[in-house]
N, C-alpha and C. Protein backbone atom coordinates (compact mmCIF):
# COMPACT_ATOMS: atom_id res chain seq x y z
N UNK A 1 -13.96 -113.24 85.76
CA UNK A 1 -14.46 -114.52 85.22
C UNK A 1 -15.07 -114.29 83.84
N UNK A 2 -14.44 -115.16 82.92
CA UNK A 2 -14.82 -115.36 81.51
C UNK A 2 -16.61 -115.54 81.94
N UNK A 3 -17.50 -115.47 80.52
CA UNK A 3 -19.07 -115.34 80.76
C UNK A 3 -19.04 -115.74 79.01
N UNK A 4 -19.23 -116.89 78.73
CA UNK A 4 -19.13 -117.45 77.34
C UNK A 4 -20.64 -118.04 77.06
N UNK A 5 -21.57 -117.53 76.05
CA UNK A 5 -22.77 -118.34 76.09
C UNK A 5 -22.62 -119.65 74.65
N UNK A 6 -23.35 -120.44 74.56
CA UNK A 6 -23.14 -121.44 73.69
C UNK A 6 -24.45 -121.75 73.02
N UNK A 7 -24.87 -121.70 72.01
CA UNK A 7 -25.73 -121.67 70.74
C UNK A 7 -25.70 -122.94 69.66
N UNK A 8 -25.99 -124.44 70.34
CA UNK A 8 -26.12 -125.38 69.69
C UNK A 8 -27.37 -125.03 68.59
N UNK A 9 -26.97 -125.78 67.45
CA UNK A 9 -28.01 -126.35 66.54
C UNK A 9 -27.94 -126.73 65.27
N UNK A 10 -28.89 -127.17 64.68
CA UNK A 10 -28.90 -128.01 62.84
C UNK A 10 -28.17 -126.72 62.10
N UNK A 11 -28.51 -125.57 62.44
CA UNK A 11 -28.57 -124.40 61.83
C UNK A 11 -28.80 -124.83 60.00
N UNK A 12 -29.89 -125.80 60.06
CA UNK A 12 -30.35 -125.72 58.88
C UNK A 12 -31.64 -125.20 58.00
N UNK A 13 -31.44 -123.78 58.11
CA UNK A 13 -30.56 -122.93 58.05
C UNK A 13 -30.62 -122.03 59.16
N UNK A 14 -29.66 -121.63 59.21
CA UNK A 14 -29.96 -120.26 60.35
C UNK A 14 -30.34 -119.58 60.14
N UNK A 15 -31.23 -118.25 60.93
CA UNK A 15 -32.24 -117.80 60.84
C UNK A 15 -32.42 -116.61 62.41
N UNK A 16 -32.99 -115.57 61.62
CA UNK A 16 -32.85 -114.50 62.66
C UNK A 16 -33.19 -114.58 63.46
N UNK A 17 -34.25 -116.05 63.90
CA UNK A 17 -34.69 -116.07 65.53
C UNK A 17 -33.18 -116.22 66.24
N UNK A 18 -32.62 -116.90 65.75
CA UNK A 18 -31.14 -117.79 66.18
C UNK A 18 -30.64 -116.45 66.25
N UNK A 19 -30.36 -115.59 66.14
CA UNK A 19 -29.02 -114.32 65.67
C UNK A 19 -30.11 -113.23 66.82
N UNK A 20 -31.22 -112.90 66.80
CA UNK A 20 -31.88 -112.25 68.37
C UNK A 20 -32.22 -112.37 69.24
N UNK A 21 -31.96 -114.57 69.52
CA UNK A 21 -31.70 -114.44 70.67
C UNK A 21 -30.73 -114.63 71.21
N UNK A 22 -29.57 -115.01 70.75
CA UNK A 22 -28.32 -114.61 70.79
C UNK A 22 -27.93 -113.73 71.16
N UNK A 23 -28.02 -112.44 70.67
CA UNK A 23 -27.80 -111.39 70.99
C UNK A 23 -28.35 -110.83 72.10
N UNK A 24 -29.72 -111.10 72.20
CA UNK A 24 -30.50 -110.43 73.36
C UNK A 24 -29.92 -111.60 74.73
N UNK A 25 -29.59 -112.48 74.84
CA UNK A 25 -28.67 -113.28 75.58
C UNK A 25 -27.31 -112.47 76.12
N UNK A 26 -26.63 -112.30 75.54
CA UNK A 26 -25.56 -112.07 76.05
C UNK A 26 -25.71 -110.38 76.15
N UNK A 27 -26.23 -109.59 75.66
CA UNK A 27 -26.58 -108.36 75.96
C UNK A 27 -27.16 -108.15 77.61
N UNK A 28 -28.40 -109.23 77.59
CA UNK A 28 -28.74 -109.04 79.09
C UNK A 28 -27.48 -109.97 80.23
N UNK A 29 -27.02 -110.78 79.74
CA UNK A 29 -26.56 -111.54 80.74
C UNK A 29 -25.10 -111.52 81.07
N UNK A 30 -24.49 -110.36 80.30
CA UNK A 30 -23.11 -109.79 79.87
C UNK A 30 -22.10 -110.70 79.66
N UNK A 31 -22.44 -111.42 78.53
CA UNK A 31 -21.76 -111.98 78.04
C UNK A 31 -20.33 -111.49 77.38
N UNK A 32 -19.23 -112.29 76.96
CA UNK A 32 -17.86 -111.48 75.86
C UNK A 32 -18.33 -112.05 75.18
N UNK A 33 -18.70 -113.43 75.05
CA UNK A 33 -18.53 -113.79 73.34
C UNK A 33 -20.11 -115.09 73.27
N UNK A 34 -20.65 -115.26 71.94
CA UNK A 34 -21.29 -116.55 72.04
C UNK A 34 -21.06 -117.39 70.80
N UNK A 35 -20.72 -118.91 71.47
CA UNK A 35 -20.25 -119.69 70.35
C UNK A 35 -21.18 -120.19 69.92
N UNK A 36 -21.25 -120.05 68.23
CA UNK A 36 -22.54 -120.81 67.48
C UNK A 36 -21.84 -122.20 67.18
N UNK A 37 -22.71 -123.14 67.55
CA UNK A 37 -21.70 -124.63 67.71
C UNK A 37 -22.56 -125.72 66.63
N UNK A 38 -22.66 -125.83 65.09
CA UNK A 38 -23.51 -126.47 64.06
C UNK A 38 -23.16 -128.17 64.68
N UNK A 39 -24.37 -129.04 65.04
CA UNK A 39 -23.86 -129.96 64.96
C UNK A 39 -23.54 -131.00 64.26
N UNK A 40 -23.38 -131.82 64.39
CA UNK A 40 -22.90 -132.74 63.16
C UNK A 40 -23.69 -133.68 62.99
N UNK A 41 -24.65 -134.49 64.22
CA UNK A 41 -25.40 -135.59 63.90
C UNK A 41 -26.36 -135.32 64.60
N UNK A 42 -27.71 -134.56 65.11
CA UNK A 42 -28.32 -134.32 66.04
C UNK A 42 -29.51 -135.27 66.30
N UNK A 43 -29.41 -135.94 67.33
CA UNK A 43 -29.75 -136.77 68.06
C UNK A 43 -31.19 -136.85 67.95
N UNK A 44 -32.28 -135.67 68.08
CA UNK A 44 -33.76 -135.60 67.47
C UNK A 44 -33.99 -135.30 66.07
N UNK A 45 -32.98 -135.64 65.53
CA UNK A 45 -33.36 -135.41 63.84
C UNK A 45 -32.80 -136.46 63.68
N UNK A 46 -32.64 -137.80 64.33
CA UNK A 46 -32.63 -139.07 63.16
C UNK A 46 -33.18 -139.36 62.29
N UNK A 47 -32.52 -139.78 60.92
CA UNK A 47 -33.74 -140.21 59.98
C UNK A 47 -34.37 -138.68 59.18
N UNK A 48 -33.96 -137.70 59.79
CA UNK A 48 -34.19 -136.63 58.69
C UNK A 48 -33.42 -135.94 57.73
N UNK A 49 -33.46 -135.45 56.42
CA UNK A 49 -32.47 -135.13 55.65
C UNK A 49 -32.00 -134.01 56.30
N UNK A 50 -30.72 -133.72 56.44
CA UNK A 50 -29.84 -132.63 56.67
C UNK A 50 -28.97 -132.48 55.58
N UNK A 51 -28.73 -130.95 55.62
CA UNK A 51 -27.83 -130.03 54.52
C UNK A 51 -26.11 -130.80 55.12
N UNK A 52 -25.44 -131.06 54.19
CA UNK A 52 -24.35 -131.23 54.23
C UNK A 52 -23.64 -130.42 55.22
N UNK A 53 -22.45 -130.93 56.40
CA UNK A 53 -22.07 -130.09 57.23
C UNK A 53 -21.35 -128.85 56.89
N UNK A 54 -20.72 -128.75 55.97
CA UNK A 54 -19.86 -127.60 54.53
C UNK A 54 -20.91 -126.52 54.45
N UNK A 55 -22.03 -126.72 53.80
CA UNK A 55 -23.32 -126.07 53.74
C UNK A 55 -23.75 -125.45 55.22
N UNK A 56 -23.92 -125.85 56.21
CA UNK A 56 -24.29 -125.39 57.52
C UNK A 56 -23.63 -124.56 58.05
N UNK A 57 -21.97 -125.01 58.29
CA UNK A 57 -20.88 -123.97 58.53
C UNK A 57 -21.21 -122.85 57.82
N UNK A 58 -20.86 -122.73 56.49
CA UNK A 58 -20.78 -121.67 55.88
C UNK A 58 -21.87 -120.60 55.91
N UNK A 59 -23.16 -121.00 56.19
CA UNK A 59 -24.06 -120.40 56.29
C UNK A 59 -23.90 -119.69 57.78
N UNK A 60 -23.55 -120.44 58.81
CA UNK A 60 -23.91 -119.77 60.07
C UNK A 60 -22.58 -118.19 60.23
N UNK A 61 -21.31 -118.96 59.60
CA UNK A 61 -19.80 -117.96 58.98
C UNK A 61 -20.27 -116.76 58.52
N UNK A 62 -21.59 -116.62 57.42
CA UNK A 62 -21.48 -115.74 56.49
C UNK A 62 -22.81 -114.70 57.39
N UNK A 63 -23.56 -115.68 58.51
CA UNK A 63 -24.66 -114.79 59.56
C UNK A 63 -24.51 -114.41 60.62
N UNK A 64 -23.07 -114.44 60.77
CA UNK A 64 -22.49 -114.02 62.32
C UNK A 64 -21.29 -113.18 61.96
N UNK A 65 -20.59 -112.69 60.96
CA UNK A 65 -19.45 -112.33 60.77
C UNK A 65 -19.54 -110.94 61.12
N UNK A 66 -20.84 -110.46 60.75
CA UNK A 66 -20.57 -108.76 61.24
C UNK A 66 -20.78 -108.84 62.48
N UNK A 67 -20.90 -109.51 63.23
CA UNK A 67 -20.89 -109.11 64.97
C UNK A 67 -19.36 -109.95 65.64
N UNK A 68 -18.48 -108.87 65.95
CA UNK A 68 -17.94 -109.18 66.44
C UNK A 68 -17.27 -109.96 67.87
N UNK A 69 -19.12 -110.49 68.87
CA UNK A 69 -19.15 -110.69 69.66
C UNK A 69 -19.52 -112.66 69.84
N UNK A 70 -19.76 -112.47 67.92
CA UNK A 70 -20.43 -114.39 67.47
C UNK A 70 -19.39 -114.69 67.30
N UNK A 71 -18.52 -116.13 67.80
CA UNK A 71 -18.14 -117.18 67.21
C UNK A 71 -18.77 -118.09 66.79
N UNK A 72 -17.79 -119.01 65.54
CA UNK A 72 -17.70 -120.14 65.30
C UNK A 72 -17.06 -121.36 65.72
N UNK A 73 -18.09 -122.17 66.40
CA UNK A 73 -17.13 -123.50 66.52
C UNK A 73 -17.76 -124.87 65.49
N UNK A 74 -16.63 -125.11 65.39
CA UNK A 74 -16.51 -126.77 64.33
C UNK A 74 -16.31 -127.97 65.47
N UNK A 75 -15.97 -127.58 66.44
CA UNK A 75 -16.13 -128.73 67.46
C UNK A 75 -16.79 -130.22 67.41
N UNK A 76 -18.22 -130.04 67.35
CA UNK A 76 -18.94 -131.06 66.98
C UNK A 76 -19.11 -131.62 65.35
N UNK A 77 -18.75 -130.49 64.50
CA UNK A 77 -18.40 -131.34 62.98
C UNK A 77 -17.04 -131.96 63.42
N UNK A 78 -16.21 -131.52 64.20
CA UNK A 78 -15.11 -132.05 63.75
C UNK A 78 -15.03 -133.77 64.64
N UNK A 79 -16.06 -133.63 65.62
CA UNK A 79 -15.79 -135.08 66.49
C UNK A 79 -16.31 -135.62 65.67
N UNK A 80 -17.47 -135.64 64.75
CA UNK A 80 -18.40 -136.19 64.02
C UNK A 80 -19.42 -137.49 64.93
N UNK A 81 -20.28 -137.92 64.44
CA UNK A 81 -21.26 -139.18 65.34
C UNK A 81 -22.00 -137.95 65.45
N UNK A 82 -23.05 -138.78 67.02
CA UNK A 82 -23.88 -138.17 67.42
C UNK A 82 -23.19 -137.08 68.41
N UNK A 83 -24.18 -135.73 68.38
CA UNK A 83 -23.72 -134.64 68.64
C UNK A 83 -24.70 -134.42 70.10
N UNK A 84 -23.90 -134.45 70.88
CA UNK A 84 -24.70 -135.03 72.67
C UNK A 84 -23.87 -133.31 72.90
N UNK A 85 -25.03 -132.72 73.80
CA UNK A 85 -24.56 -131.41 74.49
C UNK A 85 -23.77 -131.55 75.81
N UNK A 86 -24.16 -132.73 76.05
CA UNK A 86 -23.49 -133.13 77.37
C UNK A 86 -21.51 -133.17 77.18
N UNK A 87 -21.46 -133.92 76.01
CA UNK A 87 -20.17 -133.89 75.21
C UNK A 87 -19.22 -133.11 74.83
N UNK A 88 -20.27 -132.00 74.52
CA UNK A 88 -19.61 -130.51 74.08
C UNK A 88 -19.47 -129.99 75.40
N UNK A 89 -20.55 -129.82 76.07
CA UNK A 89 -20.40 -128.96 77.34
C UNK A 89 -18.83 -129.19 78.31
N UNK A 90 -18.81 -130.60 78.08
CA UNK A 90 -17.51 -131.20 78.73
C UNK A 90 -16.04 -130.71 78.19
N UNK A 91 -16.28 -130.70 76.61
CA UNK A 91 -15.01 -130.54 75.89
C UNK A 91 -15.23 -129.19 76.32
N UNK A 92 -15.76 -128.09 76.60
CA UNK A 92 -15.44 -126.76 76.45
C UNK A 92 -15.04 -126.48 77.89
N UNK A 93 -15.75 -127.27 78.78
CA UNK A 93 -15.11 -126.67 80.37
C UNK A 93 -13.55 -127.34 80.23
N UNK A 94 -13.44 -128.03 79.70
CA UNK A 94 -11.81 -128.77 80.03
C UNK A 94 -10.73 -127.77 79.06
N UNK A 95 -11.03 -127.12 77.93
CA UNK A 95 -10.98 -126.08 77.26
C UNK A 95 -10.41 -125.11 78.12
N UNK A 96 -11.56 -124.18 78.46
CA UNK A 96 -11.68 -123.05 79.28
C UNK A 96 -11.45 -123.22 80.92
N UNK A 97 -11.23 -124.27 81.38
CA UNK A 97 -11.15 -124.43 83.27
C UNK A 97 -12.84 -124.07 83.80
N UNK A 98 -12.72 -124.00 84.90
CA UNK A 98 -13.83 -123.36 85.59
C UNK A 98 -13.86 -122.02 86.32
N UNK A 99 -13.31 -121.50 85.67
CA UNK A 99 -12.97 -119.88 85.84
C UNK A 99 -13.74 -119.38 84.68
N UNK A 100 -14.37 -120.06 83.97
CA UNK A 100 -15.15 -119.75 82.71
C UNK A 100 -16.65 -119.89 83.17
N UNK A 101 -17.38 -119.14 83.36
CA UNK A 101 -18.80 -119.61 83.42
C UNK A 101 -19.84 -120.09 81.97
N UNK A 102 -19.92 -120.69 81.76
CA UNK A 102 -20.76 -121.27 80.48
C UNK A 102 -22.41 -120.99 80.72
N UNK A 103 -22.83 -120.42 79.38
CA UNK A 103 -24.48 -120.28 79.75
C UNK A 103 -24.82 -120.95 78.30
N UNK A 104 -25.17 -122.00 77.78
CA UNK A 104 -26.27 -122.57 77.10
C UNK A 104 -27.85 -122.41 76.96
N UNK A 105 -27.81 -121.75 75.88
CA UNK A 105 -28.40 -121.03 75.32
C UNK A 105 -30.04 -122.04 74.59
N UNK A 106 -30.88 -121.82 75.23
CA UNK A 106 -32.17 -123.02 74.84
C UNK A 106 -33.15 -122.23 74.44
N UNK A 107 -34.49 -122.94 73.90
CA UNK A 107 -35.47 -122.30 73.57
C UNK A 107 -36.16 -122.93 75.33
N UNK A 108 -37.09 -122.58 75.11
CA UNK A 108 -38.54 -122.52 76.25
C UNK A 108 -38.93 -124.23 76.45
N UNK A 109 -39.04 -124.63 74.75
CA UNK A 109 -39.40 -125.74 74.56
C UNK A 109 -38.64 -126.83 74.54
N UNK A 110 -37.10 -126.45 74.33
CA UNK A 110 -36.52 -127.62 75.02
C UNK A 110 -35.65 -127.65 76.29
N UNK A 111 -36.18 -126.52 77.34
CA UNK A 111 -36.08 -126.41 78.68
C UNK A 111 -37.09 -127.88 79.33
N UNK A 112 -38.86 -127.35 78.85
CA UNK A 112 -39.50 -128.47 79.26
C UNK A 112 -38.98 -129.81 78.58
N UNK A 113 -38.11 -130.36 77.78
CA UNK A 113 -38.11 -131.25 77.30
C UNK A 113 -36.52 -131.98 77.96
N UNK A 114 -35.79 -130.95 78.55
CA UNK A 114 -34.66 -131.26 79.23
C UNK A 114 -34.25 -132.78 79.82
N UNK A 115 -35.35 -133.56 80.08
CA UNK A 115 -35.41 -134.54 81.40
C UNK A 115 -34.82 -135.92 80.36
N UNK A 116 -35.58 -135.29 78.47
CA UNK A 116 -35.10 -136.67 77.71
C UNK A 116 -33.64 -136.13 76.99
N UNK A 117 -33.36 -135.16 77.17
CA UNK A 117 -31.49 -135.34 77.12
C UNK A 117 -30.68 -135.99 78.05
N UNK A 118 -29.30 -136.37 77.14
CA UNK A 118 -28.22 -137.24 77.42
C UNK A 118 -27.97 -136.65 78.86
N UNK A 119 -27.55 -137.21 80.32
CA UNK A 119 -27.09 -136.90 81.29
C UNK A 119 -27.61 -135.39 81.65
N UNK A 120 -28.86 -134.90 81.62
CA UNK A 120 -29.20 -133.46 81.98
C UNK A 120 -28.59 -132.98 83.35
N UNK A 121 -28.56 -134.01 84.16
CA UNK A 121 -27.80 -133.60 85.55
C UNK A 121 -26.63 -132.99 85.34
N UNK A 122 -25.96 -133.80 84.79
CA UNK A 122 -24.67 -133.75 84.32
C UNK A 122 -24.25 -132.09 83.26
N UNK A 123 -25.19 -131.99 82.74
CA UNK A 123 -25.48 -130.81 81.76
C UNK A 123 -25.57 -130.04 82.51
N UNK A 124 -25.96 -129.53 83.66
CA UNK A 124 -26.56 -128.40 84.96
C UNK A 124 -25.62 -128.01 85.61
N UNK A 125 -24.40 -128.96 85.85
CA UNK A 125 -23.38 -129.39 86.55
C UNK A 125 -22.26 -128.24 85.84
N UNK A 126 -22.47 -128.65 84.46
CA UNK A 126 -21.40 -127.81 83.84
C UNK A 126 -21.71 -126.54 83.06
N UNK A 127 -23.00 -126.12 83.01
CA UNK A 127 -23.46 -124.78 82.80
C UNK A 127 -24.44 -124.22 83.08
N UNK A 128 -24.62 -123.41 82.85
CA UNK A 128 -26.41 -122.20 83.31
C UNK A 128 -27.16 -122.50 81.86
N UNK A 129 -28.38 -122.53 82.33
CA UNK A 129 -29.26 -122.30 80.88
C UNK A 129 -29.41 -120.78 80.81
N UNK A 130 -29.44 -120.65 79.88
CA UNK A 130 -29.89 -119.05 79.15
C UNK A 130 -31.50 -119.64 78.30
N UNK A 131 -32.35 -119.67 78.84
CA UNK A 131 -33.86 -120.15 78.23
C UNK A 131 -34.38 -118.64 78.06
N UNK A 132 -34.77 -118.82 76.40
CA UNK A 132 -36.13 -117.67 75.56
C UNK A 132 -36.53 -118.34 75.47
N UNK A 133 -37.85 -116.96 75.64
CA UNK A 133 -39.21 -117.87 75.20
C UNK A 133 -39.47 -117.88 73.35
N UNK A 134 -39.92 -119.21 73.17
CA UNK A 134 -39.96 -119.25 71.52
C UNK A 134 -41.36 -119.58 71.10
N UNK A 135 -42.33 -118.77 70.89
CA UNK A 135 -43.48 -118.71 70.58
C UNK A 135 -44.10 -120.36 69.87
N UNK A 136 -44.88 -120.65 70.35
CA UNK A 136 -45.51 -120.95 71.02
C UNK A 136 -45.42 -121.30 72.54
N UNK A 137 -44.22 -121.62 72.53
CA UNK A 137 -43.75 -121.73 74.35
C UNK A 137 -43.12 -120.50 74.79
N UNK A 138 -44.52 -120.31 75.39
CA UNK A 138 -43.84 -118.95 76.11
C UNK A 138 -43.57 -118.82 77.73
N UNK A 139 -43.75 -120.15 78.55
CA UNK A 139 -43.59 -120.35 79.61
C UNK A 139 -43.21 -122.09 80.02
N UNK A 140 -42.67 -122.07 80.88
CA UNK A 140 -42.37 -123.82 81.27
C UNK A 140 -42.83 -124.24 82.87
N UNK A 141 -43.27 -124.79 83.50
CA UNK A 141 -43.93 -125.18 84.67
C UNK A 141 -42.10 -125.78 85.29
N UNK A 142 -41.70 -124.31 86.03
CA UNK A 142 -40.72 -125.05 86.64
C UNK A 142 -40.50 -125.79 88.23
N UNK A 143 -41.92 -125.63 88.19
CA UNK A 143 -41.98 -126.58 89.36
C UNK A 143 -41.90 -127.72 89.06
N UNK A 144 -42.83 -128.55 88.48
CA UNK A 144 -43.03 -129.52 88.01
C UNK A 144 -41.71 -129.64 87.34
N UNK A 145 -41.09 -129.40 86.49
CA UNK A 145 -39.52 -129.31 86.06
C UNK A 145 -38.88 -130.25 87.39
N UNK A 146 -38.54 -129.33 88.30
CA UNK A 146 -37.80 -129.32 89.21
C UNK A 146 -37.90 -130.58 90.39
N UNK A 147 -39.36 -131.40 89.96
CA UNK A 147 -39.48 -132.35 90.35
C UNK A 147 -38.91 -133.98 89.69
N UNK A 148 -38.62 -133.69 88.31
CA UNK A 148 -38.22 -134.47 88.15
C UNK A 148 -36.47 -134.13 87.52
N UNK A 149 -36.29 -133.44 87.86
CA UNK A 149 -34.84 -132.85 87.74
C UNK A 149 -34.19 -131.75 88.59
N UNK A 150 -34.20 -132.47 90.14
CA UNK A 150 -34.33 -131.30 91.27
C UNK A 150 -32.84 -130.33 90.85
N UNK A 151 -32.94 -129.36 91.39
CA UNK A 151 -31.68 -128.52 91.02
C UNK A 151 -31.95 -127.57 89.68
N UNK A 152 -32.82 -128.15 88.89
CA UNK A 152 -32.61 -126.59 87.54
C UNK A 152 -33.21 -125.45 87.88
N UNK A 153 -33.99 -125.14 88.95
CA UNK A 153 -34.27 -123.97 88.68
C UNK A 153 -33.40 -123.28 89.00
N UNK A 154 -32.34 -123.53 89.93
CA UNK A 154 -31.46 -122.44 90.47
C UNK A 154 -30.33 -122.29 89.29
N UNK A 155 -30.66 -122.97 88.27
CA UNK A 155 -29.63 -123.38 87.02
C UNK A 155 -29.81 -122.66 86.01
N UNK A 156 -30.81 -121.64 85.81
CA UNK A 156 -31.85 -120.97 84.76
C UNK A 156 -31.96 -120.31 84.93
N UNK A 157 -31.75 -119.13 83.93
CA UNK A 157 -31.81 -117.66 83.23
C UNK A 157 -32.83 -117.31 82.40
N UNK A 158 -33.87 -117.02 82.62
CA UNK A 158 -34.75 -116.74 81.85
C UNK A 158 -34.32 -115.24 81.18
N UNK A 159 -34.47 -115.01 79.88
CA UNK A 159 -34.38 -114.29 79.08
C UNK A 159 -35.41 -113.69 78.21
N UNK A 160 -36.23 -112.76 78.32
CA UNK A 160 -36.84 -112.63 77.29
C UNK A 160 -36.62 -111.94 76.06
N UNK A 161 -37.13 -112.61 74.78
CA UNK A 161 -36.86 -111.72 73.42
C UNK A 161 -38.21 -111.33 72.83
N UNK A 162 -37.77 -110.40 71.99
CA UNK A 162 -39.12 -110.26 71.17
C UNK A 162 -39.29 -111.60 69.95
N UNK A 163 -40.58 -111.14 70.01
CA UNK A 163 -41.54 -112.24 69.84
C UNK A 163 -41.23 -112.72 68.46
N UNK A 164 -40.06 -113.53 67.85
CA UNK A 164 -40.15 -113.95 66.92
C UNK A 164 -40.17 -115.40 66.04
N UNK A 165 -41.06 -115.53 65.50
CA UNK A 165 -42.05 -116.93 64.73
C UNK A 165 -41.17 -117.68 63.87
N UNK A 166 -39.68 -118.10 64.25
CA UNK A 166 -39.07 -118.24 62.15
C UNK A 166 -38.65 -119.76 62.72
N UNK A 167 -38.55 -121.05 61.76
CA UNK A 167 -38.00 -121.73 62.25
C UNK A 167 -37.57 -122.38 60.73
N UNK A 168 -36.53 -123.09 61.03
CA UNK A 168 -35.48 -124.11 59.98
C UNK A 168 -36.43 -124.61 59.35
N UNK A 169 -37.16 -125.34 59.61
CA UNK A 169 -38.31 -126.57 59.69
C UNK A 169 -39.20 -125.89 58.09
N UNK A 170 -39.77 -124.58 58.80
CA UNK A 170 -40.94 -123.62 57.97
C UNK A 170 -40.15 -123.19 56.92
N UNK A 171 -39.04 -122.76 56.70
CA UNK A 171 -37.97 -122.00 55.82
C UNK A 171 -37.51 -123.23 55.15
N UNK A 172 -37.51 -124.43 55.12
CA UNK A 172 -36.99 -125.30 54.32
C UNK A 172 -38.06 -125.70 53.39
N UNK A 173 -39.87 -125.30 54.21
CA UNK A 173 -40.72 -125.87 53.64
C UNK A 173 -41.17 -124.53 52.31
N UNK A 174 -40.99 -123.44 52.70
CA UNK A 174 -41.16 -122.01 52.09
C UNK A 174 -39.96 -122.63 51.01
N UNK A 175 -39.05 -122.89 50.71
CA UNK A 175 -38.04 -122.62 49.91
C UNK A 175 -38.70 -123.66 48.14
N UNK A 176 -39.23 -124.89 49.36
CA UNK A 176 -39.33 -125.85 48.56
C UNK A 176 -40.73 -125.25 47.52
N UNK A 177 -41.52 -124.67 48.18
CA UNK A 177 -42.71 -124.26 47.48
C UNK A 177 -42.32 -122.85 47.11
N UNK A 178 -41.20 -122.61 46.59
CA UNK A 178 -41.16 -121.28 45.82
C UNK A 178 -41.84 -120.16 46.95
N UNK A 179 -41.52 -119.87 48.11
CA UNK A 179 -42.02 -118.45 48.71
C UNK A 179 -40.90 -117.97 49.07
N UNK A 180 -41.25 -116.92 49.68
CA UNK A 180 -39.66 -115.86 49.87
C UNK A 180 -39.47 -116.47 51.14
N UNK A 181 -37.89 -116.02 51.65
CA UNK A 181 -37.67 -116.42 52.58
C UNK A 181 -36.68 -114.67 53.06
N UNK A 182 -36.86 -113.83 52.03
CA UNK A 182 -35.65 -112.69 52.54
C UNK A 182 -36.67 -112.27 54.32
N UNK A 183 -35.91 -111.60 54.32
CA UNK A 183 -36.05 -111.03 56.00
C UNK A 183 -36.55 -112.10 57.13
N UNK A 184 -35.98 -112.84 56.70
CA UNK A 184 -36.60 -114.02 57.61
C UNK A 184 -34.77 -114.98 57.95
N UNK A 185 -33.90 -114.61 56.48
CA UNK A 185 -32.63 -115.00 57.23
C UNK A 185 -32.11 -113.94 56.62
N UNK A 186 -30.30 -113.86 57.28
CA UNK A 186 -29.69 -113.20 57.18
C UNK A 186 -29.34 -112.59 55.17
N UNK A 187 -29.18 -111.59 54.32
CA UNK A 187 -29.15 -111.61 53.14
C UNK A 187 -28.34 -112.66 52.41
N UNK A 188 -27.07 -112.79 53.04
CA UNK A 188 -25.99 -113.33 52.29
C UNK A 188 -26.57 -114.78 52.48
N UNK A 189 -26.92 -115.41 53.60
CA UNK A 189 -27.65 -116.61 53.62
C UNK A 189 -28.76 -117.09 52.88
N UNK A 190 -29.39 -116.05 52.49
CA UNK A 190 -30.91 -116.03 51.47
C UNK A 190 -30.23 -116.67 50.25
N UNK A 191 -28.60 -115.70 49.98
CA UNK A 191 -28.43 -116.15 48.29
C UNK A 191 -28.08 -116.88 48.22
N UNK A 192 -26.72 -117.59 49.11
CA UNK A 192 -26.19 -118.77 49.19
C UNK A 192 -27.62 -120.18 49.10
N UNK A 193 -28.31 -119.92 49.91
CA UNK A 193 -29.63 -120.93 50.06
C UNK A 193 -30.01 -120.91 48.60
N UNK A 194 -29.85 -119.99 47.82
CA UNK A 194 -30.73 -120.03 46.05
C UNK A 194 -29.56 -120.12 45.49
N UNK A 195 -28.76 -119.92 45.42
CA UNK A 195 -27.55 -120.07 44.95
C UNK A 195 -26.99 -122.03 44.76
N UNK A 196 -27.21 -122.64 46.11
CA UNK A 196 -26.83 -123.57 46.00
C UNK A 196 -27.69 -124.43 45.61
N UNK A 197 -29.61 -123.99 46.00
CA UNK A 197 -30.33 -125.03 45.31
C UNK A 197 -30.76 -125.95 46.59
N UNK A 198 -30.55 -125.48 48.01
CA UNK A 198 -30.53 -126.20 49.02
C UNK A 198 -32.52 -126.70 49.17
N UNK A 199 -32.83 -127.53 49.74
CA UNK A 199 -34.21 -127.63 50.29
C UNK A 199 -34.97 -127.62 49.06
N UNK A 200 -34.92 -127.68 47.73
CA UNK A 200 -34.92 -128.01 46.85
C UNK A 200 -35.84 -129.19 46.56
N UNK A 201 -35.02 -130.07 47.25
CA UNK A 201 -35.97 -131.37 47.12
C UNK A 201 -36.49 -132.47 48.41
């Protein structure tokens, strides 16, 4: 049985939390491959500026290429609208059959937040979570979880990574105020990001 993990996000920009726990994911959970999946309209960032989808791709292309174990999917640029995991999760089991096990790949913090995604039942149905903990959430009350979404705990992989602080959010705000951002993303992503002038304004 195929063991495929899946790595939604803005990836604006991506960033080495994204690329170790990835890795530390499918390392512990023996994964073959994990698809980094950029989305196209994400559903809790209405109303916020996002980097052009061209810009996102290319960035996540140029931070996954030396591991031969990251894919790329365009999936959700290519449906375009809103980018529902429930959606993707579907297009990839009909993809792959169910001889494929799927593990979706979450932070801590939007494990507890699971209950206000599109069809979460439905989401459980068609894969395993792979949940790190992402500092400040370093734990989730899965009892209480499990009460209002009976069935996830037996649905959940807890993973732990080392402890790392980086997020899109902070790196867009660092860029704008002139601070460094090297070792915090991948190199080739650092230049492209100064190169193009991104977060800028």
């Amino acid at each position: 049985m195929v063991r495929v993990g899946i790595l939604g996000g803005t990836f604006d920009p991506i960033h080495l939390g994204h690329l170790v726990a990835a890795e530390e994911v499918r390392w512990k959970l023996s994964l073959e491959t994990v698809l980094f999946v950029p989305a196209a309209n994400p559903p809790h960032k209405r109303g916020r500026a996002i980097s052009p989808a061209a810009d996102r791709v290319r960035m996540v292309e140029m931070a996954i290429g030396s591991n031969p174990f990251f894919e790329l999917s365009t999936m959700e640029i290519g449906r375009g609208g809103v980018s529902y995991t429930v959606d993707t999760l579907r297009t990839l089991r009909e993809r792959m059959g169910y001889e494929a096990e799927l593990f979706f790949i979450v932070g801590m913090d939007s494990l507890a937040d699971l209950t206000t995604w599109k069809q979460p039942a439905t989401i459980l149905s068609l894969c395993r979570l792979a949940v790190v903990n992402r500092p400040p959430y370093e734990e989730v009350d899965l009892a209480s979880l499990e009460e209002r979404l009976p069935g996830v705990s037996s649905r959940v992989d807890m993973v732990r990574m080392p402890g790392i602080y980086i997020s899109s959010t902070d790196l867009q705000a660092r860029v704008r105020r002139g601070l460094p951002i090297k070792y915090q993303v991948p190199d080739p992503v650092e230049r492209y990001i100064l190169d193009r002038g991104l977060y800028k304004r």
